[in-house]
Protein backbone atom coordinates (compact mmCIF):
# COMPACT_ATOMS: atom_id res chain seq x y z
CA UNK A 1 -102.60 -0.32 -86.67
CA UNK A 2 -100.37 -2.70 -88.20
CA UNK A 3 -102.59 -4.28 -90.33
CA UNK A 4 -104.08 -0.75 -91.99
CA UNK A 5 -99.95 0.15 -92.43
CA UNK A 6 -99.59 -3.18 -93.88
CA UNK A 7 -102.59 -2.99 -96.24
CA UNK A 8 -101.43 0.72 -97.03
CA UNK A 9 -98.08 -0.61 -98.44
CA UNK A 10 -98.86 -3.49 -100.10
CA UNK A 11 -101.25 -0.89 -102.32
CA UNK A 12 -98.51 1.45 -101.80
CA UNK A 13 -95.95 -0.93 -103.48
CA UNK A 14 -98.39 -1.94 -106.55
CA UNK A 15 -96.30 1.16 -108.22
CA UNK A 16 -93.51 -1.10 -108.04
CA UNK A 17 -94.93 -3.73 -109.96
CA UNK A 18 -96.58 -1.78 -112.52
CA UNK A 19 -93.17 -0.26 -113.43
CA UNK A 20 -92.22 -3.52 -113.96
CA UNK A 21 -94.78 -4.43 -115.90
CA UNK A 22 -93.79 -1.44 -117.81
CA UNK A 23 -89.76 -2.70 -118.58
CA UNK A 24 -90.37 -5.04 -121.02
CA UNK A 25 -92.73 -2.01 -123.36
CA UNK A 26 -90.80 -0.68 -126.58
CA UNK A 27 -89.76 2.77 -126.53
CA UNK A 28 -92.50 3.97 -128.56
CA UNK A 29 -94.79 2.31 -125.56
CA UNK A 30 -93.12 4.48 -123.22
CA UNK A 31 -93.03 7.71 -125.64
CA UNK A 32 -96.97 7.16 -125.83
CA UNK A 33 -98.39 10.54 -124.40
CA UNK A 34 -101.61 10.29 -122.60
CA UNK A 35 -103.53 12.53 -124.24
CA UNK A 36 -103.08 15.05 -127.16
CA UNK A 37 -100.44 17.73 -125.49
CA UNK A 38 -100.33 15.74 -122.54
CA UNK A 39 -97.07 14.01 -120.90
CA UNK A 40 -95.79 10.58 -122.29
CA UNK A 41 -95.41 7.44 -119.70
CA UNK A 42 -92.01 7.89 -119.52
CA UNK A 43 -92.68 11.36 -118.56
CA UNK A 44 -95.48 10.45 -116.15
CA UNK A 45 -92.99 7.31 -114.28
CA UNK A 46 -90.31 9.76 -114.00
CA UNK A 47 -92.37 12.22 -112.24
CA UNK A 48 -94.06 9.73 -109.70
CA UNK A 49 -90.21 8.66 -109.17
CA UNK A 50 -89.07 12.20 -108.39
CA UNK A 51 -91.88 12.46 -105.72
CA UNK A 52 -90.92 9.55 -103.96
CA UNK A 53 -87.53 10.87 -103.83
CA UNK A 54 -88.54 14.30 -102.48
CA UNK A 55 -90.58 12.72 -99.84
CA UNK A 56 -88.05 10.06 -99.12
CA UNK A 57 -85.09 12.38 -98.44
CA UNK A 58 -87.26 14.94 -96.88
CA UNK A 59 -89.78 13.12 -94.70
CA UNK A 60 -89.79 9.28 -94.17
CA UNK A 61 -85.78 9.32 -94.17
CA UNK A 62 -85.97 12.33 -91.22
CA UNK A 63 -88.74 10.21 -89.74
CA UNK A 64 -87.14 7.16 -89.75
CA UNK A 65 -83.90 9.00 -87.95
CA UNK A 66 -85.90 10.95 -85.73
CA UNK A 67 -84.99 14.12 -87.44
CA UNK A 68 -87.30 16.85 -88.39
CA UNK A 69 -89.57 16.62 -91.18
CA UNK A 70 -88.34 19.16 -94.13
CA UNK A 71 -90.81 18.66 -96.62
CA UNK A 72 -92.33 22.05 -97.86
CA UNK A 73 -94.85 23.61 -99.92
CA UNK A 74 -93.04 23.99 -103.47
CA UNK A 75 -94.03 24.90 -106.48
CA UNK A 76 -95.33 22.33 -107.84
CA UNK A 77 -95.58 23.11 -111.94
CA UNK A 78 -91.75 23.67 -111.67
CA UNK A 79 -90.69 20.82 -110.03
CA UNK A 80 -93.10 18.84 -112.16
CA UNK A 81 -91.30 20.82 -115.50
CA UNK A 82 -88.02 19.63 -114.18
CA UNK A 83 -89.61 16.18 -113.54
CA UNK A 84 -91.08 16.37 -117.15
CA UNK A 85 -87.38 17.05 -119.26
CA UNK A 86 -85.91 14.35 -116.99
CA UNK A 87 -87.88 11.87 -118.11
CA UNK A 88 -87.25 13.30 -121.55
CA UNK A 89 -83.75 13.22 -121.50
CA UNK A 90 -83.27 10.15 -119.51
CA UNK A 91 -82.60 6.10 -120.73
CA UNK A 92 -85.92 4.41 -119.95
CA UNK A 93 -83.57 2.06 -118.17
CA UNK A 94 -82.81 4.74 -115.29
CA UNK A 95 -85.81 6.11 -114.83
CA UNK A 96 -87.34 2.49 -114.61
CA UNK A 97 -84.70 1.48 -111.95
CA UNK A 98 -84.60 4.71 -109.93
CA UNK A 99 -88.34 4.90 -109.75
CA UNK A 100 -88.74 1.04 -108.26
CA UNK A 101 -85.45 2.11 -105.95
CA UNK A 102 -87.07 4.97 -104.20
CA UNK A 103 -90.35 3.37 -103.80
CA UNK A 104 -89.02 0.04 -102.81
CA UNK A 105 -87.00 2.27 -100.11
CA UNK A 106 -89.71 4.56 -98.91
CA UNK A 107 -91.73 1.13 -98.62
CA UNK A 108 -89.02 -0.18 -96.68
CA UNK A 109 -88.39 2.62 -94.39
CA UNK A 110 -92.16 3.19 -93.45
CA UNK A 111 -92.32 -1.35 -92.49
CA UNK A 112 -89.33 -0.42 -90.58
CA UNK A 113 -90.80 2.42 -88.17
CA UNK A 114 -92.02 1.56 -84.55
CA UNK A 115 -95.91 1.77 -84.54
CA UNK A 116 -95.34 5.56 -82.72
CA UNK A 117 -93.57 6.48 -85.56
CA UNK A 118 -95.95 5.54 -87.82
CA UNK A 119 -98.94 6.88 -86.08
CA UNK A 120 -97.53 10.15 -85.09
CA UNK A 121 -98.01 13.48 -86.39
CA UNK A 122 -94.88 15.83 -87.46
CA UNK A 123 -94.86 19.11 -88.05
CA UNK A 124 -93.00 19.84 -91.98
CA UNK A 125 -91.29 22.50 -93.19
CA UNK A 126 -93.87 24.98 -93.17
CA UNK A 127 -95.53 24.00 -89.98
CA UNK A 128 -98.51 21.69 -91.21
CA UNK A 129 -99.06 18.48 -90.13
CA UNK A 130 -97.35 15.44 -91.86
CA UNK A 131 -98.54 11.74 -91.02
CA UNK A 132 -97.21 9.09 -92.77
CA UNK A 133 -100.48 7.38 -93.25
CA UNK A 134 -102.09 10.34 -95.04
CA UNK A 135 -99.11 10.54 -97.07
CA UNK A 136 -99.51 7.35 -98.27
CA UNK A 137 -103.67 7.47 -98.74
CA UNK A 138 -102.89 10.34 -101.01
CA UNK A 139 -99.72 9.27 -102.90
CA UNK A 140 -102.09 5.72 -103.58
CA UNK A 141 -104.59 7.95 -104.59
CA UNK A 142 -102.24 9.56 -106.88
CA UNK A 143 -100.30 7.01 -108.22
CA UNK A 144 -103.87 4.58 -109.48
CA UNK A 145 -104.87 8.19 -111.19
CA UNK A 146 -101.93 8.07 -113.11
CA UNK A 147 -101.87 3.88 -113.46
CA UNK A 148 -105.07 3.96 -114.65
CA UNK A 149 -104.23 6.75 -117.79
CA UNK A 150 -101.38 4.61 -118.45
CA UNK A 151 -103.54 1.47 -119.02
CA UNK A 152 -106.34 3.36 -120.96
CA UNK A 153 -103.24 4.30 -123.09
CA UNK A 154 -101.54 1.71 -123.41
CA UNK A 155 -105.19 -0.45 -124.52
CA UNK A 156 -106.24 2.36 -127.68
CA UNK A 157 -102.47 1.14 -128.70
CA UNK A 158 -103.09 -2.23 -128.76
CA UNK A 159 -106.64 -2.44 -129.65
């Protein structure tokens, strides 16, 4: 399965580089909200960012020590909230760097685990299966959903 994992984070990594492609955008870029009463990009990249670090602390860091798997069902509207004023209250700068760091890391980890690792099934916080190849299917998933608002965005701006 190394070729699927590899495939998986190479996709999993084009976060990284659309953050970047992000760093050089004006503040007003990044204070763009996505929709009328919607969250800005800034808001949006800070979110994605504290995901990854959730999942990296909690699951592919215990993984990758052969430690048990800790991530739990939370509630998800308050730990996007918190997510939400971060990225409100927070230099574009930091959230910019942190949210390339944790991917970058969690990208890292997951190249770095033996081929059992990665194919094996653990058992999180609440007793459901984790697998690190679902996780990343789904966080892909995720993270083009919110890539692709940010370019629809960012194109009404500039056209």
């Amino acid at each position: 399965m190394p070729t699927e994992k590899n495939q998986l984070l190479e996709e999993f990594n084009q976060w990284v580089l659309f953050v970047q492609s992000l760093n050089n955008q004006s503040d007003e870029i990044w204070d763009l909200c996505l929709d009328e009463g919607k969250w800005s990009i800034r808001e949006v990249v800070s979110h994605i960012m504290k995901w990854d670090k959730y999942f990296l602390e909690e699951a592919i860091n215990k993984i990758s020590t052969k430690s048990t798997v800790a991530v739990k069902h939370i509630d998800f509207d308050e730990f996007n909230n918190k997510a939400k004023i971060y990225g409100k209250t927070t230099s574009i700068i930091e959230i910019s760097e942190k949210a390339i760091f944790y991917r970058v890391q969690i990208c890292n980890q997951i190249r770095s685990l033996t081929d059992e690792q990665y194919m094996g099934t653990y058992v999180d916080g609440d007793g459901n299966p984790f697998l690190v190849t679902q996780y990343l299917k789904d966080f892909i998933e995720h993270d083009q959903h919110h890539i692709n608002q940010i370019k629809n965005i960012r194109s009404k701006k500039e056209g």
